[in-house]
Protein backbone atom coordinates (compact mmCIF):
# COMPACT_ATOMS: atom_id res chain seq x y z
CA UNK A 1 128.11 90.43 215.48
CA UNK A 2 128.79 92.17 212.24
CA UNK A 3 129.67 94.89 214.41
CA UNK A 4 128.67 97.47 217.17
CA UNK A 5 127.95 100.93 216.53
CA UNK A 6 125.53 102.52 219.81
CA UNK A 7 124.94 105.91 218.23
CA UNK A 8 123.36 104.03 214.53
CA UNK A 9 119.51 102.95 214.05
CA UNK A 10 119.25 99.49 215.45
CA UNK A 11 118.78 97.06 212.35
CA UNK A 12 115.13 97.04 213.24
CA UNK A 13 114.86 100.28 212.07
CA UNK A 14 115.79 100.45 208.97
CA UNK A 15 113.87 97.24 207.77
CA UNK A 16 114.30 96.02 204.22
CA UNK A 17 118.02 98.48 204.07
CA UNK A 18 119.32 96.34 206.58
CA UNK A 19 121.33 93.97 203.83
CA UNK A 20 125.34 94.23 204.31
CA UNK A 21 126.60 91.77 202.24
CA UNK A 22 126.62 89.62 198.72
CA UNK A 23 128.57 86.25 198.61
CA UNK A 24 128.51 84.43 195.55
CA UNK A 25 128.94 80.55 196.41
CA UNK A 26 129.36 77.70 195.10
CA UNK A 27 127.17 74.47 196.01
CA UNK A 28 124.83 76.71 197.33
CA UNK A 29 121.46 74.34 197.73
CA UNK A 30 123.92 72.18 200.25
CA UNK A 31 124.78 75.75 201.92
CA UNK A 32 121.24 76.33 202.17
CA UNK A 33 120.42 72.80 203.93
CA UNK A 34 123.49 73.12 206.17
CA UNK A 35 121.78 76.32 207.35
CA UNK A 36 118.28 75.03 207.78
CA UNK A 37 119.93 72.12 209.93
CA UNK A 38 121.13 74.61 211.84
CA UNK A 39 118.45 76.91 212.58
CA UNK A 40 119.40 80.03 210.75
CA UNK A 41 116.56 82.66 210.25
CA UNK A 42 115.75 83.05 206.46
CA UNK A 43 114.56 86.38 205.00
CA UNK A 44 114.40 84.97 201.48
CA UNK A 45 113.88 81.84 200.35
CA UNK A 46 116.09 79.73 198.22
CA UNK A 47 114.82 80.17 194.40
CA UNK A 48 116.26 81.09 191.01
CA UNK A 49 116.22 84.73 190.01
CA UNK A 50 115.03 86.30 186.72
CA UNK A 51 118.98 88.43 186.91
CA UNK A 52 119.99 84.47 186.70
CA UNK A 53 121.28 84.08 190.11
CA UNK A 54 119.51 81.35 192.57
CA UNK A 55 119.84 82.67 196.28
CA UNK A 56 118.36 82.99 199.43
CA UNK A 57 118.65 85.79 202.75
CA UNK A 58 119.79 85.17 206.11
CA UNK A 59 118.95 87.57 209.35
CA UNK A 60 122.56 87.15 211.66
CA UNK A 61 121.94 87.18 215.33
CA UNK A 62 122.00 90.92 215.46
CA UNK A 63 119.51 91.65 213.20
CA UNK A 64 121.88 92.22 209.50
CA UNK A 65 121.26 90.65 206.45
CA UNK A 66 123.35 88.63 204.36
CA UNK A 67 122.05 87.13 200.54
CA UNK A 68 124.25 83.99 199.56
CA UNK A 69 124.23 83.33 195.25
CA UNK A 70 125.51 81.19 193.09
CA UNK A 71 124.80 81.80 188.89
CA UNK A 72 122.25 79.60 187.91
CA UNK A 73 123.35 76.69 185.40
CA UNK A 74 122.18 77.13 182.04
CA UNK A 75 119.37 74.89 180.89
């Protein structure tokens, strides 16, 4: 749980404002298969980024957001 708070809007409710965290990874396309072999719930798929980041979103158990990045390689 990324943590409780009873008196807040549930997740749910705030819809696409629901993102709490950035991490910038390395190897992230084996990050992103580790997850799918996992069953984690993607809100975004994995793809590069015109800002030159390739990433992908997460929903945690309780509803939160998380994007994992990692700076795409220069062609």
């Amino acid at each position: 749980m990324a943590g409780e708070c009873p008196d807040a809007l549930p997740v749910s409710a705030i819809g696409d404002h629901s993102y709490f965290a950035y991490v910038q990874v390395e190897g992230i396309d084996e990050l992103h298969e580790a997850f799918s072999q996992r069953g984690v719930t993607f809100v975004k798929s994995l793809r590069d980024e015109a800002w030159g980041m390739r990433e992908f979103g997460i929903e945690t158990i309780d509803g939160h957001r998380m994007m994992f990045g990692q700076a795409c390689l220069p062609a």
